[in-house]
PDB file of N, CA and C in Angstrom:
ATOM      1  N   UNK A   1       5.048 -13.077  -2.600  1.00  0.00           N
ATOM      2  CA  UNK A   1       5.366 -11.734  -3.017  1.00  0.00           C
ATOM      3  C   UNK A   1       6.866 -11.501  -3.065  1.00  0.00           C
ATOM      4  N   UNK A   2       7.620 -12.375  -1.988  1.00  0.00           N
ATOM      5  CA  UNK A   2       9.082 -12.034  -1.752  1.00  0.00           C
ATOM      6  C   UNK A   2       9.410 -12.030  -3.791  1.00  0.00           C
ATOM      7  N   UNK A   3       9.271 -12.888  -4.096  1.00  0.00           N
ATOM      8  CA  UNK A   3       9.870 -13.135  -5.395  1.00  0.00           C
ATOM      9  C   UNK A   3       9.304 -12.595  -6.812  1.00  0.00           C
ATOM     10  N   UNK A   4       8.539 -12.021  -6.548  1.00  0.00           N
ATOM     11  CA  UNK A   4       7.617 -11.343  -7.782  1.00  0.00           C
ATOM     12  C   UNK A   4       8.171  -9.508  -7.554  1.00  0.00           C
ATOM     13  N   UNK A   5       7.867  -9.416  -9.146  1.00  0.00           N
ATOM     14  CA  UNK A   5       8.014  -7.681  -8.768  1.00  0.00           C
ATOM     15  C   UNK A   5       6.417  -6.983  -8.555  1.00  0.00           C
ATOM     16  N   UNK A   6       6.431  -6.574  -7.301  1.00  0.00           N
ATOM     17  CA  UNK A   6       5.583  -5.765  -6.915  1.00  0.00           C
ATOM     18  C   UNK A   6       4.753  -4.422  -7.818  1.00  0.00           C
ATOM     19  N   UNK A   7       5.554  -4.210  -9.013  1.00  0.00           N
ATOM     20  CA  UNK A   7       4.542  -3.132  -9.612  1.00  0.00           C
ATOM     21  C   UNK A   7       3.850  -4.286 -10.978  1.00  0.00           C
ATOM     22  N   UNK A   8       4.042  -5.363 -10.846  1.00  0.00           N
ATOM     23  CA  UNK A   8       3.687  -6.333 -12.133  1.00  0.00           C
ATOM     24  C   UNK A   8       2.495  -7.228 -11.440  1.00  0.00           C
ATOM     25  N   UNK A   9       2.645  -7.480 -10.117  1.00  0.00           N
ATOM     26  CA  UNK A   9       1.646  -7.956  -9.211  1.00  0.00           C
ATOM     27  C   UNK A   9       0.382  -7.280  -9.006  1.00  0.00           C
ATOM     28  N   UNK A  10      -0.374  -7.502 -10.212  1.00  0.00           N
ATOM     29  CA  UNK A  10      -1.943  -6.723  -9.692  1.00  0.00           C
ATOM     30  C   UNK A  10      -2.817  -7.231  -8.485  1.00  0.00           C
ATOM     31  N   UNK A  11      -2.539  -8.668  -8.372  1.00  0.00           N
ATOM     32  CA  UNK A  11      -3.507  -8.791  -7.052  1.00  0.00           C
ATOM     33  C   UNK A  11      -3.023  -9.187  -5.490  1.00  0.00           C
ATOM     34  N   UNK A  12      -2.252  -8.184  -5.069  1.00  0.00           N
ATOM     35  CA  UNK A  12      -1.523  -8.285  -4.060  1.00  0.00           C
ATOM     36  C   UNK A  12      -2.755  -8.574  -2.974  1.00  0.00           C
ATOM     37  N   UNK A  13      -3.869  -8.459  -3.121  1.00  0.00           N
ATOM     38  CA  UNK A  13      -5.231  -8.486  -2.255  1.00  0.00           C
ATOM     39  C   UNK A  13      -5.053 -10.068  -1.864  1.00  0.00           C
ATOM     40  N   UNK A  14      -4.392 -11.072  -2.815  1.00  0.00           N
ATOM     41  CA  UNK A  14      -4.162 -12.780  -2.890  1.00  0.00           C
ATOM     42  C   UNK A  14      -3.288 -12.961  -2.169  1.00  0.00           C
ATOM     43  N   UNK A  15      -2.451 -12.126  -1.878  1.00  0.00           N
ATOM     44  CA  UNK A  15      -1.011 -12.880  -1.653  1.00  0.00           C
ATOM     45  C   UNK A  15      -1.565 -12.547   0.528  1.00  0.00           C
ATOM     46  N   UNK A  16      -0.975 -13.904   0.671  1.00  0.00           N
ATOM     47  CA  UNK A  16      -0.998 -13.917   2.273  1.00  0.00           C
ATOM     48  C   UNK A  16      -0.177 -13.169   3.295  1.00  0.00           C
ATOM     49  N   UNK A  17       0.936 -13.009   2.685  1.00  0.00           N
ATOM     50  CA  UNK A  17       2.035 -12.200   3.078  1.00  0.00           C
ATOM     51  C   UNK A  17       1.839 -10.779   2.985  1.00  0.00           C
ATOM     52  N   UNK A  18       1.109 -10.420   1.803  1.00  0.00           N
ATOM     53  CA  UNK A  18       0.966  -8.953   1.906  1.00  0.00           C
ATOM     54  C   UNK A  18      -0.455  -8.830   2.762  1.00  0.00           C
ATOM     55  N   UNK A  19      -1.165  -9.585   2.996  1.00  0.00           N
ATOM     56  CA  UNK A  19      -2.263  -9.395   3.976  1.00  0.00           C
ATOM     57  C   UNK A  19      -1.930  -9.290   5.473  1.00  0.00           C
ATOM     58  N   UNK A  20      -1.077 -10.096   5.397  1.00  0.00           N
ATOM     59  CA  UNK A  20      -0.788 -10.344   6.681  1.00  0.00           C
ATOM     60  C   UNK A  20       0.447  -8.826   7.494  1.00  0.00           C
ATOM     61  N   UNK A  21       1.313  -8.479   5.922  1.00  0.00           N
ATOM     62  CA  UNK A  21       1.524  -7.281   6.582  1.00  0.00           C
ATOM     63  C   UNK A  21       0.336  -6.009   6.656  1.00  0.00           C
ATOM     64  N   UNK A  22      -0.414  -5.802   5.975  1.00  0.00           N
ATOM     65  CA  UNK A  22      -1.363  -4.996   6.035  1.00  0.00           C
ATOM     66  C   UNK A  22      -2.198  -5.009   6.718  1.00  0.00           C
ATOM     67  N   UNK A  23      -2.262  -6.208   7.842  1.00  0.00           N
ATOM     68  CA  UNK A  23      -3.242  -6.366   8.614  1.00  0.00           C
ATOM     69  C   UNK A  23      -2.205  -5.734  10.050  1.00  0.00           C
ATOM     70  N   UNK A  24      -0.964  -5.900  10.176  1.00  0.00           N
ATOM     71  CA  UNK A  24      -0.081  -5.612  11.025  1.00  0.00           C
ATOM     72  C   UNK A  24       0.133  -3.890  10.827  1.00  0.00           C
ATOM     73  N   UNK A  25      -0.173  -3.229   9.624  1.00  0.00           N
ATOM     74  CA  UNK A  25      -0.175  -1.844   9.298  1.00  0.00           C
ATOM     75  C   UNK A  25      -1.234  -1.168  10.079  1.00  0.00           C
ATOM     76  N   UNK A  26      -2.655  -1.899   9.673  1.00  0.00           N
ATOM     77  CA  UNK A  26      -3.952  -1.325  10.391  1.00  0.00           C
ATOM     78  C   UNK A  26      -3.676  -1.988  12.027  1.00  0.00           C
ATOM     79  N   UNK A  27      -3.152  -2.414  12.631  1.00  0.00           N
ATOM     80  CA  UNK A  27      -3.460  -2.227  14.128  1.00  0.00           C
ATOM     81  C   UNK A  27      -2.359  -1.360  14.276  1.00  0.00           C
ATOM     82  N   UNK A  28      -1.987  -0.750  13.925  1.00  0.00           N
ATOM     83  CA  UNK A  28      -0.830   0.419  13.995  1.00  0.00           C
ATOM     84  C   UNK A  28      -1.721   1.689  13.694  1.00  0.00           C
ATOM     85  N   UNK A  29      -2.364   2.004  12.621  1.00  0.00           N
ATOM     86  CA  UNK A  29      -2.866   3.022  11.795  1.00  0.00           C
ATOM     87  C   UNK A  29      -4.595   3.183  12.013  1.00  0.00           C
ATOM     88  N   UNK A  30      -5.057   1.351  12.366  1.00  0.00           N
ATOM     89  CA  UNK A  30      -6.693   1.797  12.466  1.00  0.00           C
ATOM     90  C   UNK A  30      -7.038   0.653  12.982  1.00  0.00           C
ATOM     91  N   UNK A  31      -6.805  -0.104  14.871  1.00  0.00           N
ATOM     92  CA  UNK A  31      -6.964  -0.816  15.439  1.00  0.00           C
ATOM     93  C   UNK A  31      -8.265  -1.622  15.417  1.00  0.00           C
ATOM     94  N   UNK A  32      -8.988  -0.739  15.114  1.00  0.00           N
ATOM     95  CA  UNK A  32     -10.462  -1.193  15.105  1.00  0.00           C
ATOM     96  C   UNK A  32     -10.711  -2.195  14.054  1.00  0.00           C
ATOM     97  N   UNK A  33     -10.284  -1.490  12.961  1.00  0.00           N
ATOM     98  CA  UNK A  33     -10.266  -2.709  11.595  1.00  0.00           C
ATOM     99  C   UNK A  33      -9.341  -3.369  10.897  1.00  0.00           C
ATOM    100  N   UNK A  34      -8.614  -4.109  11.864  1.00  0.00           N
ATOM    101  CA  UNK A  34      -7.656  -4.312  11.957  1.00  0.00           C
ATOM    102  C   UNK A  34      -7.885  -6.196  11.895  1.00  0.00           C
ATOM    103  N   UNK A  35      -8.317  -6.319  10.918  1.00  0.00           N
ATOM    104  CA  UNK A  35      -8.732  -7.553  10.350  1.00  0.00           C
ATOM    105  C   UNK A  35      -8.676  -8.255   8.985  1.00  0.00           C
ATOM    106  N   UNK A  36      -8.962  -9.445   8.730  1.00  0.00           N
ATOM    107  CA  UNK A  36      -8.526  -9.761   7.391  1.00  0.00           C
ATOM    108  C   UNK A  36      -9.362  -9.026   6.341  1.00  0.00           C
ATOM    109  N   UNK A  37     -10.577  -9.389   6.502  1.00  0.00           N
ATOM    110  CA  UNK A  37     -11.543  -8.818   5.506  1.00  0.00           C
ATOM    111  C   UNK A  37     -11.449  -7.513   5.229  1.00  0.00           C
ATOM    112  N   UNK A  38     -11.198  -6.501   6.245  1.00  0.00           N
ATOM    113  CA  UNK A  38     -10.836  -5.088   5.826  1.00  0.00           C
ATOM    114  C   UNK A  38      -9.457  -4.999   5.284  1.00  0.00           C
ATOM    115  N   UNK A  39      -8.324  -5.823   5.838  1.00  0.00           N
ATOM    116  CA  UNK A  39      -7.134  -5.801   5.146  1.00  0.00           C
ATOM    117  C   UNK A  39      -7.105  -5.724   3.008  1.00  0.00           C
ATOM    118  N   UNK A  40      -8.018  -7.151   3.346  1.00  0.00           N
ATOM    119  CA  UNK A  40      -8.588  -7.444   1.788  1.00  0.00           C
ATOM    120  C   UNK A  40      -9.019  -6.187   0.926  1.00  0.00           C
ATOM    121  N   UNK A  41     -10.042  -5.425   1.642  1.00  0.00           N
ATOM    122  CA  UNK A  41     -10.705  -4.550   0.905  1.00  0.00           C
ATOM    123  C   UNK A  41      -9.923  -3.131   1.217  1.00  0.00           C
ATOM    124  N   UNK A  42      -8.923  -2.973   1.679  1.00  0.00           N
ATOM    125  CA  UNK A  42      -8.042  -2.208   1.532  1.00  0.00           C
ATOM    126  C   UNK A  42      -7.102  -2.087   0.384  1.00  0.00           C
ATOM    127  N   UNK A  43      -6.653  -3.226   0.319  1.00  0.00           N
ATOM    128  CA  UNK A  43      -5.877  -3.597  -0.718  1.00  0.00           C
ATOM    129  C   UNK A  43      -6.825  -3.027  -2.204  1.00  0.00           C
ATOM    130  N   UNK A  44      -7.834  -3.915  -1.947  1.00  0.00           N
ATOM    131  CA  UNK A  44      -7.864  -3.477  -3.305  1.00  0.00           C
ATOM    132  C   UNK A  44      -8.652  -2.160  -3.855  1.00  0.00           C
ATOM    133  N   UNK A  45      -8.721  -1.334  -2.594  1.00  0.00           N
ATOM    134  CA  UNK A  45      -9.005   0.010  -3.039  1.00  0.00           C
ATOM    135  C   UNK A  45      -7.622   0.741  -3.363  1.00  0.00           C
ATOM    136  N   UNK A  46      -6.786   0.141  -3.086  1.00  0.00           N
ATOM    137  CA  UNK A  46      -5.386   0.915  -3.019  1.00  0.00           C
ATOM    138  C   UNK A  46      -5.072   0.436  -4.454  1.00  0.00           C
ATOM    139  N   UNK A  47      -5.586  -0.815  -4.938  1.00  0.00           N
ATOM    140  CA  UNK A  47      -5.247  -1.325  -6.593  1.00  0.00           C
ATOM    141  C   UNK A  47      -6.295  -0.308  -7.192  1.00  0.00           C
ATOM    142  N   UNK A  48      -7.324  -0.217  -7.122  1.00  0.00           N
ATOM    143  CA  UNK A  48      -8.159   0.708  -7.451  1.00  0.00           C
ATOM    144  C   UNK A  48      -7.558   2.111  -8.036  1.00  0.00           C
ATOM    145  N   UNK A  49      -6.859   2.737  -6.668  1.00  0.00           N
ATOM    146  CA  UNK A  49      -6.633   3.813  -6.784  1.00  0.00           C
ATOM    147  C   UNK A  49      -5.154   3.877  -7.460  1.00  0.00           C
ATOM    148  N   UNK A  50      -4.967   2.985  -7.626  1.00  0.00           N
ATOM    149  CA  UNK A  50      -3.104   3.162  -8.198  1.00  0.00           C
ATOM    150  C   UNK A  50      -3.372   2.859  -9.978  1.00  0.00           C
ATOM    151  N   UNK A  51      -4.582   2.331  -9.926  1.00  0.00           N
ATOM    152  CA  UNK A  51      -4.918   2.474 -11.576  1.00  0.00           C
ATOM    153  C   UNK A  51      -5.371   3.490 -12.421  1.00  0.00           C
ATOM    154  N   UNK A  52      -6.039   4.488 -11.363  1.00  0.00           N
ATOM    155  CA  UNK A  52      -6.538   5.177 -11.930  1.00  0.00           C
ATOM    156  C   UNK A  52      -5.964   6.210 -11.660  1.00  0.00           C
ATOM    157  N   UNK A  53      -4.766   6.615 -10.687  1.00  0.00           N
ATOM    158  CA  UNK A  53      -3.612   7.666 -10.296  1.00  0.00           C
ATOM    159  C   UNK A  53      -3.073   7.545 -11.752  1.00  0.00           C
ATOM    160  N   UNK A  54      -2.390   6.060 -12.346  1.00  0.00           N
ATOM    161  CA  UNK A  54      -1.368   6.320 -13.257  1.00  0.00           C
ATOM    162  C   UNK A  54      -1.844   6.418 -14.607  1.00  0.00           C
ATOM    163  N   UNK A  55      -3.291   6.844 -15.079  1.00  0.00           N
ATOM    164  CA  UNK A  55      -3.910   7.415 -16.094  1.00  0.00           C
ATOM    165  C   UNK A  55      -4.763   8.196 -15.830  1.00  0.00           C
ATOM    166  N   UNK A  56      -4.554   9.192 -14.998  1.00  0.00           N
ATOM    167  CA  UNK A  56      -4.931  10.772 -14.674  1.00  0.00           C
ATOM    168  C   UNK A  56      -4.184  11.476 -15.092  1.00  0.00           C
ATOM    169  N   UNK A  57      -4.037  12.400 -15.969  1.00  0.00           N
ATOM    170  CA  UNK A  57      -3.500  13.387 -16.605  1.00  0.00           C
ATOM    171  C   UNK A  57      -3.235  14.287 -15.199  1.00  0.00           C
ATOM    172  N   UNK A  58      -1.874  14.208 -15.831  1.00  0.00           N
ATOM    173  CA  UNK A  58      -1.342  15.194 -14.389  1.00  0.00           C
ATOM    174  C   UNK A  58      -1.036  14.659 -13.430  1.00  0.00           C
ATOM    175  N   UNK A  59      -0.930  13.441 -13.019  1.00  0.00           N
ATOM    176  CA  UNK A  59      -0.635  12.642 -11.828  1.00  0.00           C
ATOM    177  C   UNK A  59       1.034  12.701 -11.875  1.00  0.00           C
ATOM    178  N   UNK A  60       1.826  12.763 -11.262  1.00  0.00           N
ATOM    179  CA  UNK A  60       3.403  12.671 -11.274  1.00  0.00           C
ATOM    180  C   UNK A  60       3.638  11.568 -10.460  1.00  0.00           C
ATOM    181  N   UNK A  61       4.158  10.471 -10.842  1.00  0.00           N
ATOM    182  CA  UNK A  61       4.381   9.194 -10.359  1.00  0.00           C
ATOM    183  C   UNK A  61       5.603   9.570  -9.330  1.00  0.00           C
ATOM    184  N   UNK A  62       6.582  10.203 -10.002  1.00  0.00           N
ATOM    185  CA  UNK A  62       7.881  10.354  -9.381  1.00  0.00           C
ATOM    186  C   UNK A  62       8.146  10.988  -8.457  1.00  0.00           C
ATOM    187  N   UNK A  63       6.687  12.452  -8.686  1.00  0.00           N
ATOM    188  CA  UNK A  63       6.791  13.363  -7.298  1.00  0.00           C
ATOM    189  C   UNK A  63       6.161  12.797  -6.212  1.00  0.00           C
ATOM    190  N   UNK A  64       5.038  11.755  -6.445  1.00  0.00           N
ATOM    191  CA  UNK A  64       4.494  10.856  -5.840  1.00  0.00           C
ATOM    192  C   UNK A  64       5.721  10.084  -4.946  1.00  0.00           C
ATOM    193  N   UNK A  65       6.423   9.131  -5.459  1.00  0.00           N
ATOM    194  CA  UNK A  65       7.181   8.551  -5.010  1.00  0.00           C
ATOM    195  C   UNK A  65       8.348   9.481  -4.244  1.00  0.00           C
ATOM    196  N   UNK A  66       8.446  10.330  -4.238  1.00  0.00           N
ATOM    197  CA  UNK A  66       9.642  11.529  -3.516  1.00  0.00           C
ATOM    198  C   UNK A  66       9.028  11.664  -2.858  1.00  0.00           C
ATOM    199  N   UNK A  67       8.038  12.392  -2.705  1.00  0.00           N
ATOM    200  CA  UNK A  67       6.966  12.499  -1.053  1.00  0.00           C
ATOM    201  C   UNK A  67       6.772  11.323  -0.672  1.00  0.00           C
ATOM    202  N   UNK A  68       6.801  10.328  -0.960  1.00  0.00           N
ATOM    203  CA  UNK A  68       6.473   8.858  -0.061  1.00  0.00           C
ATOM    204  C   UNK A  68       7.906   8.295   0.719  1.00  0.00           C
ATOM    205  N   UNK A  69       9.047   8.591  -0.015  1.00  0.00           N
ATOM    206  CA  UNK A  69      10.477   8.454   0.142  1.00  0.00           C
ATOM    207  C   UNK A  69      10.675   9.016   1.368  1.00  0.00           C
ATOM    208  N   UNK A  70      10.354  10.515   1.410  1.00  0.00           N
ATOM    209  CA  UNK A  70      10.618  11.396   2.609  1.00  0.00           C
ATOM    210  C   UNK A  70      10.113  11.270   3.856  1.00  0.00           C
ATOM    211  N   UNK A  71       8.554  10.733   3.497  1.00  0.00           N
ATOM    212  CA  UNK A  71       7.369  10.666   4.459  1.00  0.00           C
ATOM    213  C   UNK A  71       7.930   9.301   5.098  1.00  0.00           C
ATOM    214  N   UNK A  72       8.368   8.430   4.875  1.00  0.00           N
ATOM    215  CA  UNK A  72       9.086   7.286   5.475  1.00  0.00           C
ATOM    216  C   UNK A  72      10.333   7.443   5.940  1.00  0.00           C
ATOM    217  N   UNK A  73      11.557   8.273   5.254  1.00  0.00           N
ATOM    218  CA  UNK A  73      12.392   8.821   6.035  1.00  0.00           C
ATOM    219  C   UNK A  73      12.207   9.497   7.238  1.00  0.00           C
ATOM    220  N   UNK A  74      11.124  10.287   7.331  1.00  0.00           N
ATOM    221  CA  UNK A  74      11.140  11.082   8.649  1.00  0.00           C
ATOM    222  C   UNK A  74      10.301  10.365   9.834  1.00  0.00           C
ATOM    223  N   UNK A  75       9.850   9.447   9.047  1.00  0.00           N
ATOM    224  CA  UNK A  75       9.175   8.296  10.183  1.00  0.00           C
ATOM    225  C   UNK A  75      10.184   7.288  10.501  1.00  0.00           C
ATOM    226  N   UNK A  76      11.068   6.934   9.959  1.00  0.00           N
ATOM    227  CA  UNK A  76      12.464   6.299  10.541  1.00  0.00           C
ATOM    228  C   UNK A  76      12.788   7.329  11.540  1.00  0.00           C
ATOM    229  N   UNK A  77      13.281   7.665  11.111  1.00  0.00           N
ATOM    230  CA  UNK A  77      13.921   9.160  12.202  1.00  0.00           C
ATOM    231  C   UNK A  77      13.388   9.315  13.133  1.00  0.00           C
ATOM    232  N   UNK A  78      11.860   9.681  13.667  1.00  0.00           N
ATOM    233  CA  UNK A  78      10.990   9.631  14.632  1.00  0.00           C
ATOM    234  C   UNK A  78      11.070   8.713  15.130  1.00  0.00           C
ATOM    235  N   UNK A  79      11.192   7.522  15.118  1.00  0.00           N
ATOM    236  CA  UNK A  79      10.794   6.310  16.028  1.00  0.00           C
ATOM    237  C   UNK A  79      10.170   5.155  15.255  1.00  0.00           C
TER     238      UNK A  79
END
């Protein structure tokens, strides 16, 4: 993943590296399932949902991305 661009990468669900951080996300966020196979099927509900966000009429990618910007800024800040 280091070397690929991430919005051109549809099956980030493959890549080991992004599993492996997403598996390090859920024992942070949801300890319980905090495993590969749910990592997997996380992923690709999140491909799921990012396909069908950016051909929904009315979806704002950018305001999207400004609330995600912030929502991680203030979680730096916190701790």
């Amino acid at each position: 993943m280091s070397d690929s661009d991430v919005f051109k990468d549809r099956h980030l669900y493959e890549d080991e590296e992004v599993i492996e951080k997403t598996i390090n996300y859920l024992r942070l966020n949801d300890p319980e399932n905090a495993n590969r196979d749910y990592a997997i099927g996380f992923l690709k509900f999140m491909q799921r949902f990012a396909f069908v966000a950016e051909k929904s009429e009315g979806f704002d990618f950018d305001k999207f991305f400004d609330k995600y910007k912030k929502s991680q800024e203030q979680s730096t800040e916190n701790g």
